[in-house]
PDB file of N, CA and C in Angstrom:
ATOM      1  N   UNK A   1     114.040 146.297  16.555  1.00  0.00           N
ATOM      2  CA  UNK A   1     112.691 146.329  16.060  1.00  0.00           C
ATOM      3  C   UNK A   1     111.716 145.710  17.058  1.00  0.00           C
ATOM      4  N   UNK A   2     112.117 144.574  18.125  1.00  0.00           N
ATOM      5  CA  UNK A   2     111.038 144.429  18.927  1.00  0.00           C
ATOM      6  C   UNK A   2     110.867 144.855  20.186  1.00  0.00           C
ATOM      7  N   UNK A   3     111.915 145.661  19.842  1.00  0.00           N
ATOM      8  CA  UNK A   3     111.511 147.020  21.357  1.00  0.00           C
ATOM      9  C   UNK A   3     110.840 147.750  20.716  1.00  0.00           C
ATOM     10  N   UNK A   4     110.711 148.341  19.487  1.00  0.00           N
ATOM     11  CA  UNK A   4     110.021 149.340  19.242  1.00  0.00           C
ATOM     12  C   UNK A   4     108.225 148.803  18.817  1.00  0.00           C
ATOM     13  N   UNK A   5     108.283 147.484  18.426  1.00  0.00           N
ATOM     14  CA  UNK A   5     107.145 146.806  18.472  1.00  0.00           C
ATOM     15  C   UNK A   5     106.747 146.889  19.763  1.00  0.00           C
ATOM     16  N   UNK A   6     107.198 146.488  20.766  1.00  0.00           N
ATOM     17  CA  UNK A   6     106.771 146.360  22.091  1.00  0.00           C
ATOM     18  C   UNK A   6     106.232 147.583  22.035  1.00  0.00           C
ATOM     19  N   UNK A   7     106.563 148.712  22.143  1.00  0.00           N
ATOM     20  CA  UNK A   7     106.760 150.751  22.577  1.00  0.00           C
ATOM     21  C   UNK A   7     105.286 150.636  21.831  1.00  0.00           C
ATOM     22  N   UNK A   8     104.932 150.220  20.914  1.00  0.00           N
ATOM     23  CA  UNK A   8     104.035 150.204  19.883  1.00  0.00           C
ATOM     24  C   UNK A   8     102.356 149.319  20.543  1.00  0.00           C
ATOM     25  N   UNK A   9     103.244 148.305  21.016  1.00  0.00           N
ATOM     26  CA  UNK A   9     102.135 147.229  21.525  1.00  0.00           C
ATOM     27  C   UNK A   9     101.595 148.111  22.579  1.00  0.00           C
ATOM     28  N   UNK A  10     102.581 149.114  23.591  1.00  0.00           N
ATOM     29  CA  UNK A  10     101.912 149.120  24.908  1.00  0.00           C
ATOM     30  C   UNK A  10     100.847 150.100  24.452  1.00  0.00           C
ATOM     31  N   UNK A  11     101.517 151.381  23.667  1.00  0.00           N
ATOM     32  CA  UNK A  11     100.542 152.222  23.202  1.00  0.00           C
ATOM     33  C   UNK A  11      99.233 152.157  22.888  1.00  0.00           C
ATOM     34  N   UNK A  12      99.395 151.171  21.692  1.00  0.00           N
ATOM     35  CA  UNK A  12      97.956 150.755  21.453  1.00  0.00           C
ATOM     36  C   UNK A  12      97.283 149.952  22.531  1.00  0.00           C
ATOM     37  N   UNK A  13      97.661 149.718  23.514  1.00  0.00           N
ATOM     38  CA  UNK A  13      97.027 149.106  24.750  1.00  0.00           C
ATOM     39  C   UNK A  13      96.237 149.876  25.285  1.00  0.00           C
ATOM     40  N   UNK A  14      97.029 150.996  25.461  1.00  0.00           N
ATOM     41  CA  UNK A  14      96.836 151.791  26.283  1.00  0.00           C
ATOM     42  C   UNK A  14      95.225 152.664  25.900  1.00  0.00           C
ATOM     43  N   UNK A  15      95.472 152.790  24.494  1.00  0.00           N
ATOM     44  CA  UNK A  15      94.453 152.994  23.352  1.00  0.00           C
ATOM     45  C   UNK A  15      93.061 152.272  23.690  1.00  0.00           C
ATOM     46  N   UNK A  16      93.286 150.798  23.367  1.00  0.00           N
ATOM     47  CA  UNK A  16      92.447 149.915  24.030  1.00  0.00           C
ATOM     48  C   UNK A  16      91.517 149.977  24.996  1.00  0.00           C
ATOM     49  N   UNK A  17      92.478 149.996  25.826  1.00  0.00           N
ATOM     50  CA  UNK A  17      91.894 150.237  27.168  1.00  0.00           C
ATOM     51  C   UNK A  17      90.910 151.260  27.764  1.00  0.00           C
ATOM     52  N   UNK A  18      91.630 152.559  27.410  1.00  0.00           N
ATOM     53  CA  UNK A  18      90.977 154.072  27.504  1.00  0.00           C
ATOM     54  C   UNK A  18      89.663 153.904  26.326  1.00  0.00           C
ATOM     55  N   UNK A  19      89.553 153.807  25.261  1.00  0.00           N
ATOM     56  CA  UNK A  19      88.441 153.714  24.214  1.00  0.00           C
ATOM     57  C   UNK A  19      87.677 152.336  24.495  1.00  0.00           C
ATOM     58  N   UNK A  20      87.903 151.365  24.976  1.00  0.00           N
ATOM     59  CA  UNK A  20      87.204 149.942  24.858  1.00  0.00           C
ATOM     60  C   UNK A  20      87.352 149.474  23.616  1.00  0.00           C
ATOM     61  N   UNK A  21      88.226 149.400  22.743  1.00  0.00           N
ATOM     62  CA  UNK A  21      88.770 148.760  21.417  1.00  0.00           C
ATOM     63  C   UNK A  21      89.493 147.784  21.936  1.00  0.00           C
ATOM     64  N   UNK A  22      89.926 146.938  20.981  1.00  0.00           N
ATOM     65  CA  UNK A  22      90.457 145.815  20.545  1.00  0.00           C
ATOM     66  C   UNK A  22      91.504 145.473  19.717  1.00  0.00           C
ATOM     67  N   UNK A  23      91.955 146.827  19.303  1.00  0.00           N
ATOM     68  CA  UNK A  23      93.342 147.089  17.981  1.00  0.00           C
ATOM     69  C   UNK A  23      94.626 146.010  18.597  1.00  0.00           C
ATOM     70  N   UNK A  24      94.387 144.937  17.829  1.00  0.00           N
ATOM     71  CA  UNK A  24      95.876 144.438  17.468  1.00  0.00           C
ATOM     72  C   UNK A  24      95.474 143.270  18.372  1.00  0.00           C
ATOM     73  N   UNK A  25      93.935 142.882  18.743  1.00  0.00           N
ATOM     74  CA  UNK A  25      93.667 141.988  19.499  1.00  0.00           C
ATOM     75  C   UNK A  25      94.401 141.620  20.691  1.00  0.00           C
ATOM     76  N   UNK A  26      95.269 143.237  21.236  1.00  0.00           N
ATOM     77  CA  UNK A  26      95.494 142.668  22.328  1.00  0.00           C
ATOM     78  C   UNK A  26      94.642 142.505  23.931  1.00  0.00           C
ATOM     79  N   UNK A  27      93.489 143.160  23.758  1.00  0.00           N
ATOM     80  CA  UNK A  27      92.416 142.945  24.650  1.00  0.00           C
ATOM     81  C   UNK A  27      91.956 141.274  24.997  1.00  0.00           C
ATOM     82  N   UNK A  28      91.626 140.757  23.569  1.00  0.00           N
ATOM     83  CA  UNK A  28      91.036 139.507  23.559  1.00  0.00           C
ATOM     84  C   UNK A  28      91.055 138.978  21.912  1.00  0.00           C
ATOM     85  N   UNK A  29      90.911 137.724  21.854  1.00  0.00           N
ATOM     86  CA  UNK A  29      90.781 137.048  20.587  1.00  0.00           C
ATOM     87  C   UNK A  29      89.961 137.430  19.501  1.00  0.00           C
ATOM     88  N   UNK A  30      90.124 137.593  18.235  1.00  0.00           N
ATOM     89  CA  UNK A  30      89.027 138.097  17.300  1.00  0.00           C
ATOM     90  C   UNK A  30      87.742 136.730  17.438  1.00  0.00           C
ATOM     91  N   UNK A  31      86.576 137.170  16.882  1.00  0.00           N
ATOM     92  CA  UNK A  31      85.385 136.099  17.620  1.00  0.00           C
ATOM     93  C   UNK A  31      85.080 134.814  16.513  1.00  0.00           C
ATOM     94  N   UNK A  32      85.752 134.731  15.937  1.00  0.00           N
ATOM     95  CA  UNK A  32      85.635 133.735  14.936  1.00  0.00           C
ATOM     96  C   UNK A  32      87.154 132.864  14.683  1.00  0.00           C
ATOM     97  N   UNK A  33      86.871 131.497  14.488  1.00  0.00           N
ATOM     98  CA  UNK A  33      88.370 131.029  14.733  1.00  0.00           C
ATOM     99  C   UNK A  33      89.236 131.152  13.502  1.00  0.00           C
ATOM    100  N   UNK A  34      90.564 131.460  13.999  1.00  0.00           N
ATOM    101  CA  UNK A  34      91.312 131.537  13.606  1.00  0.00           C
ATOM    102  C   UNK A  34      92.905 131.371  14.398  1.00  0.00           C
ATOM    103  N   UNK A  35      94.343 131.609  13.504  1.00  0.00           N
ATOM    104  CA  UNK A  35      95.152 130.939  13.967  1.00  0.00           C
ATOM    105  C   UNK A  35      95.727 131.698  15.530  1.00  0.00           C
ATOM    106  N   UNK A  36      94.899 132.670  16.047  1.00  0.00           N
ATOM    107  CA  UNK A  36      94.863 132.687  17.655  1.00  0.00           C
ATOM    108  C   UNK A  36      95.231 131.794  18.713  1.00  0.00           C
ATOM    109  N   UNK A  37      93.773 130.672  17.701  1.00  0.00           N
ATOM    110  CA  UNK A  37      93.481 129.298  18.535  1.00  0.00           C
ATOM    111  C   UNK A  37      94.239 128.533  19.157  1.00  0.00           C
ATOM    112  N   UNK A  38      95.627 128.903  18.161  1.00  0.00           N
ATOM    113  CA  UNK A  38      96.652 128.045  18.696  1.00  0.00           C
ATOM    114  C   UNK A  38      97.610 128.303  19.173  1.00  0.00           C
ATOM    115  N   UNK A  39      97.312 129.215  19.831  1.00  0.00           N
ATOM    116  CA  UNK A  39      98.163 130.388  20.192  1.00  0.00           C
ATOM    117  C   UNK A  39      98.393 130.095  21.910  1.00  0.00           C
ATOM    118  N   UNK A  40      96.890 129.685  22.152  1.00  0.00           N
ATOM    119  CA  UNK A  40      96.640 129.652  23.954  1.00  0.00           C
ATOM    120  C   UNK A  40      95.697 130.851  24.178  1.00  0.00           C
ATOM    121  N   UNK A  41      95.591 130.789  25.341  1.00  0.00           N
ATOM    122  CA  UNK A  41      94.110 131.447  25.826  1.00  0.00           C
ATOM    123  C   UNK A  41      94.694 133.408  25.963  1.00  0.00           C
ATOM    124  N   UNK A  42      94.017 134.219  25.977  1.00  0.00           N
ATOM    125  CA  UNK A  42      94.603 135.356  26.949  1.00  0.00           C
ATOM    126  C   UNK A  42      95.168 135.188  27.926  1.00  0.00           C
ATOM    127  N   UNK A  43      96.113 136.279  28.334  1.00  0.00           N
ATOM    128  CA  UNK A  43      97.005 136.806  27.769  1.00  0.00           C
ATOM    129  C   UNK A  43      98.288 135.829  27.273  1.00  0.00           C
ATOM    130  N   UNK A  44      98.398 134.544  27.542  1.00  0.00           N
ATOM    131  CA  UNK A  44      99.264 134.035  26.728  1.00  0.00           C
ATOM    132  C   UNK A  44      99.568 133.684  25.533  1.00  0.00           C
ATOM    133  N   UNK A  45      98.625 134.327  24.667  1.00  0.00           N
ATOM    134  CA  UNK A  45      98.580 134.141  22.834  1.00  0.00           C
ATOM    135  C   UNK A  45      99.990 135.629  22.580  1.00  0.00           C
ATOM    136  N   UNK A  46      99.719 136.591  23.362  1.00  0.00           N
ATOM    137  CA  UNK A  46     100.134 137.510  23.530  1.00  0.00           C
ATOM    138  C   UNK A  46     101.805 137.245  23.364  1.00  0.00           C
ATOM    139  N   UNK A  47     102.188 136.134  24.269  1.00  0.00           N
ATOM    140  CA  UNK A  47     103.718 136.332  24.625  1.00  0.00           C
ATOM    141  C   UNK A  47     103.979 134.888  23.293  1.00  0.00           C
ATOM    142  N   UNK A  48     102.992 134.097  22.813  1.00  0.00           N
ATOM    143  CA  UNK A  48     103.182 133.531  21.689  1.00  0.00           C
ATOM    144  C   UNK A  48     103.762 134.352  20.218  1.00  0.00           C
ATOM    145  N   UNK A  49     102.925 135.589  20.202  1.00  0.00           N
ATOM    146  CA  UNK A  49     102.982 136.594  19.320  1.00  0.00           C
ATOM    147  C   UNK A  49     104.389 137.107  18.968  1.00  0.00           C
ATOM    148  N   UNK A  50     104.580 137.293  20.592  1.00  0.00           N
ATOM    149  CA  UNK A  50     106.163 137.762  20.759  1.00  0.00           C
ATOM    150  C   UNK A  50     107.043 137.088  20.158  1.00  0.00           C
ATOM    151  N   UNK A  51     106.931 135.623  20.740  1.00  0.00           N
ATOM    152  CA  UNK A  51     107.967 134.933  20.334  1.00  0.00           C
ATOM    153  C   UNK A  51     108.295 134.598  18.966  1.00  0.00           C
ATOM    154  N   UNK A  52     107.089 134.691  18.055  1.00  0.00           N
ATOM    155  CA  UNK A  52     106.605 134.581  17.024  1.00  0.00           C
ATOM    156  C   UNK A  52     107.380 135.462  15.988  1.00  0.00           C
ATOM    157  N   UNK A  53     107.428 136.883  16.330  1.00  0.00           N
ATOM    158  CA  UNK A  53     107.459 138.213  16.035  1.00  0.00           C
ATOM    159  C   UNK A  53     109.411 138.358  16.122  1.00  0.00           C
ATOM    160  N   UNK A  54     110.071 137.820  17.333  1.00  0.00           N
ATOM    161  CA  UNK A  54     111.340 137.492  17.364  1.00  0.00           C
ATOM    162  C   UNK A  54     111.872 136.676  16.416  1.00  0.00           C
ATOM    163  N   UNK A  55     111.398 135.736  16.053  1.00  0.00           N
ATOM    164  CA  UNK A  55     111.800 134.654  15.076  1.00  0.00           C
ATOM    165  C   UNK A  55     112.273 134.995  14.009  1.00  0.00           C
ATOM    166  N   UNK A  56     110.816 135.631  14.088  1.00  0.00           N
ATOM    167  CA  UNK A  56     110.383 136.538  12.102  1.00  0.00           C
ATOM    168  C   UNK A  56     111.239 137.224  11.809  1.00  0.00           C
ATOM    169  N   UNK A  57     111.681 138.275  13.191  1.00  0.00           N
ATOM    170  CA  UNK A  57     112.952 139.464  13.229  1.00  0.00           C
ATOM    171  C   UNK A  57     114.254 138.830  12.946  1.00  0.00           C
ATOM    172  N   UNK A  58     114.384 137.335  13.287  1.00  0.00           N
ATOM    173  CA  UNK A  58     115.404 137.068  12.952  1.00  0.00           C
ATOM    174  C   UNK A  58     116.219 136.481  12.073  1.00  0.00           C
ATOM    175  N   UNK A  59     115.242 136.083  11.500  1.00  0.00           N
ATOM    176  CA  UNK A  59     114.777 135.334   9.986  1.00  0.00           C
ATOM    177  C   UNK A  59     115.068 136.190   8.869  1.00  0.00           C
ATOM    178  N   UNK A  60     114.782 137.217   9.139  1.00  0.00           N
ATOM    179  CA  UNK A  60     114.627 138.868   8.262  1.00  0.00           C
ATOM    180  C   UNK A  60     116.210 139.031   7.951  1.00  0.00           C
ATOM    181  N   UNK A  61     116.825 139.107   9.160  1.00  0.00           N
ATOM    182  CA  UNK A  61     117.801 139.260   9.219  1.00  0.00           C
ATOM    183  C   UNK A  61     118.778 138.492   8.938  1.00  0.00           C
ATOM    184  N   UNK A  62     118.832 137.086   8.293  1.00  0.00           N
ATOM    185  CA  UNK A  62     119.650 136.197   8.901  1.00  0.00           C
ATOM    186  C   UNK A  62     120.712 136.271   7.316  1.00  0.00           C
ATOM    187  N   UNK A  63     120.168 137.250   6.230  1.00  0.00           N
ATOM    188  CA  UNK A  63     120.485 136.937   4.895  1.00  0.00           C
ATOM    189  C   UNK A  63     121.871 138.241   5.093  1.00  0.00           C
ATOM    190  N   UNK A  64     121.392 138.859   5.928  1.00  0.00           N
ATOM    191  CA  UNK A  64     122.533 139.918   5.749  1.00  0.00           C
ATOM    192  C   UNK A  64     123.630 139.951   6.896  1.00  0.00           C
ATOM    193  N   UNK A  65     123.568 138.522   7.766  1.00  0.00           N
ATOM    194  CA  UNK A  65     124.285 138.279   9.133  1.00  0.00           C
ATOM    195  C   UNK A  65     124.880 137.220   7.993  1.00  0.00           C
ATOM    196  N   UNK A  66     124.578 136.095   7.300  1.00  0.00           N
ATOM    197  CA  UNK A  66     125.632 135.336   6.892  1.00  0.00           C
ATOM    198  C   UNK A  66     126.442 136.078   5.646  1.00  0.00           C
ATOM    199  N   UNK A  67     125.768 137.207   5.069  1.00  0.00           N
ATOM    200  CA  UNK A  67     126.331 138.087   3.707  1.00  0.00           C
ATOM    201  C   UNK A  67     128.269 138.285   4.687  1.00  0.00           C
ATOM    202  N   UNK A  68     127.610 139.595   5.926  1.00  0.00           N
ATOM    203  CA  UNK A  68     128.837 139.396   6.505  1.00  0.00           C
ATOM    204  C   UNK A  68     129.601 138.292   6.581  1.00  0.00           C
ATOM    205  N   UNK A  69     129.328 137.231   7.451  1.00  0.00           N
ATOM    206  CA  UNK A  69     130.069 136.264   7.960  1.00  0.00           C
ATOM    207  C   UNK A  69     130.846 135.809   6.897  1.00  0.00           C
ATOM    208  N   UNK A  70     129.989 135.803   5.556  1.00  0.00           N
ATOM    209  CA  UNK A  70     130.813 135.030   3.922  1.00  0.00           C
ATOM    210  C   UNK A  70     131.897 136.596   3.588  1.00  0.00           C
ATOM    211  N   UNK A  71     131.951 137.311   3.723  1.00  0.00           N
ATOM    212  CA  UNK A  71     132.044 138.611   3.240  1.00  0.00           C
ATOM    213  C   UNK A  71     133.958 138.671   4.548  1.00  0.00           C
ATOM    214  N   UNK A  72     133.586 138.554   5.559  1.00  0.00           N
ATOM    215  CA  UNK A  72     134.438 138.438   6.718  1.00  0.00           C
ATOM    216  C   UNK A  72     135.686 137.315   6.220  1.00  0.00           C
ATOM    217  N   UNK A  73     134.965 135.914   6.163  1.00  0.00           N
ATOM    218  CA  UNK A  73     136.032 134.896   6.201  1.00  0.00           C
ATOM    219  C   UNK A  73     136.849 134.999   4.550  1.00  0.00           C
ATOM    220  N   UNK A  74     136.229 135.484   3.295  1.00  0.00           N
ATOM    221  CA  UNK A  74     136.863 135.870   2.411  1.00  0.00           C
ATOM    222  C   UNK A  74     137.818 136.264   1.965  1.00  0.00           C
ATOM    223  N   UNK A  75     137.129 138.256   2.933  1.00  0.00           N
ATOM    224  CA  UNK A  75     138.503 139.252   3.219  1.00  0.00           C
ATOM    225  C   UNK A  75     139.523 138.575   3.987  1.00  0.00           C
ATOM    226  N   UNK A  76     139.630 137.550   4.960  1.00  0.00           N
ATOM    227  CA  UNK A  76     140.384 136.950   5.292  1.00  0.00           C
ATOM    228  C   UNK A  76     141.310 136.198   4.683  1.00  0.00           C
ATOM    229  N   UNK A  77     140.857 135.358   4.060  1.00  0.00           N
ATOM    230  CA  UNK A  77     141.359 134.343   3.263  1.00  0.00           C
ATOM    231  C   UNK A  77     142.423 134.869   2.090  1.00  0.00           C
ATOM    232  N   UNK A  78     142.021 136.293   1.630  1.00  0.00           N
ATOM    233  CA  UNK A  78     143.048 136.701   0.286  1.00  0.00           C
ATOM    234  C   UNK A  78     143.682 137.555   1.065  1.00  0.00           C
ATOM    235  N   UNK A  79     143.898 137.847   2.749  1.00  0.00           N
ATOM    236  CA  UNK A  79     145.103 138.211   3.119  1.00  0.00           C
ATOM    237  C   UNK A  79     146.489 137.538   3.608  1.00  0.00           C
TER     238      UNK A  79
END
């Protein structure tokens, strides 16, 4: 999922760029504060996002990585 986020990010960049938009604030910061702020300046709020966005992905995931792992040592156990 954050390759295809990425595939997603460049696009709309690309978008950005060619139109002079701002979609997904990856041009620049929205103009009123918010949690950007704490993000760091351009373009490093950007790779904050990322890291941000990895976490989340993995977090998402983490209910059906220990389902296995409980699910694994079980089937084990009653053989």
């Amino acid at each position: 999922m954050l390759i295809a986020l990425n595939v997603y990010g460049v696009i709309a960049l690309g978008l950005d760029l060619a139109f002079g938009w701002n979609y997904g604030y990856l041009m620049k910061k929205p103009g009123g504060s918010s949690l950007f702020d704490y993000l760091g300046s351009w373009p490093w709020y950007l790779l904050s996002i990322e890291g941000i966005a990895a976490v989340n992905f993995w977090l998402l995931g983490l209910p059906w990585k220990l389902g296995d792992r409980i699910r694994r040592r079980h089937g084990a156990d009653s053989t």
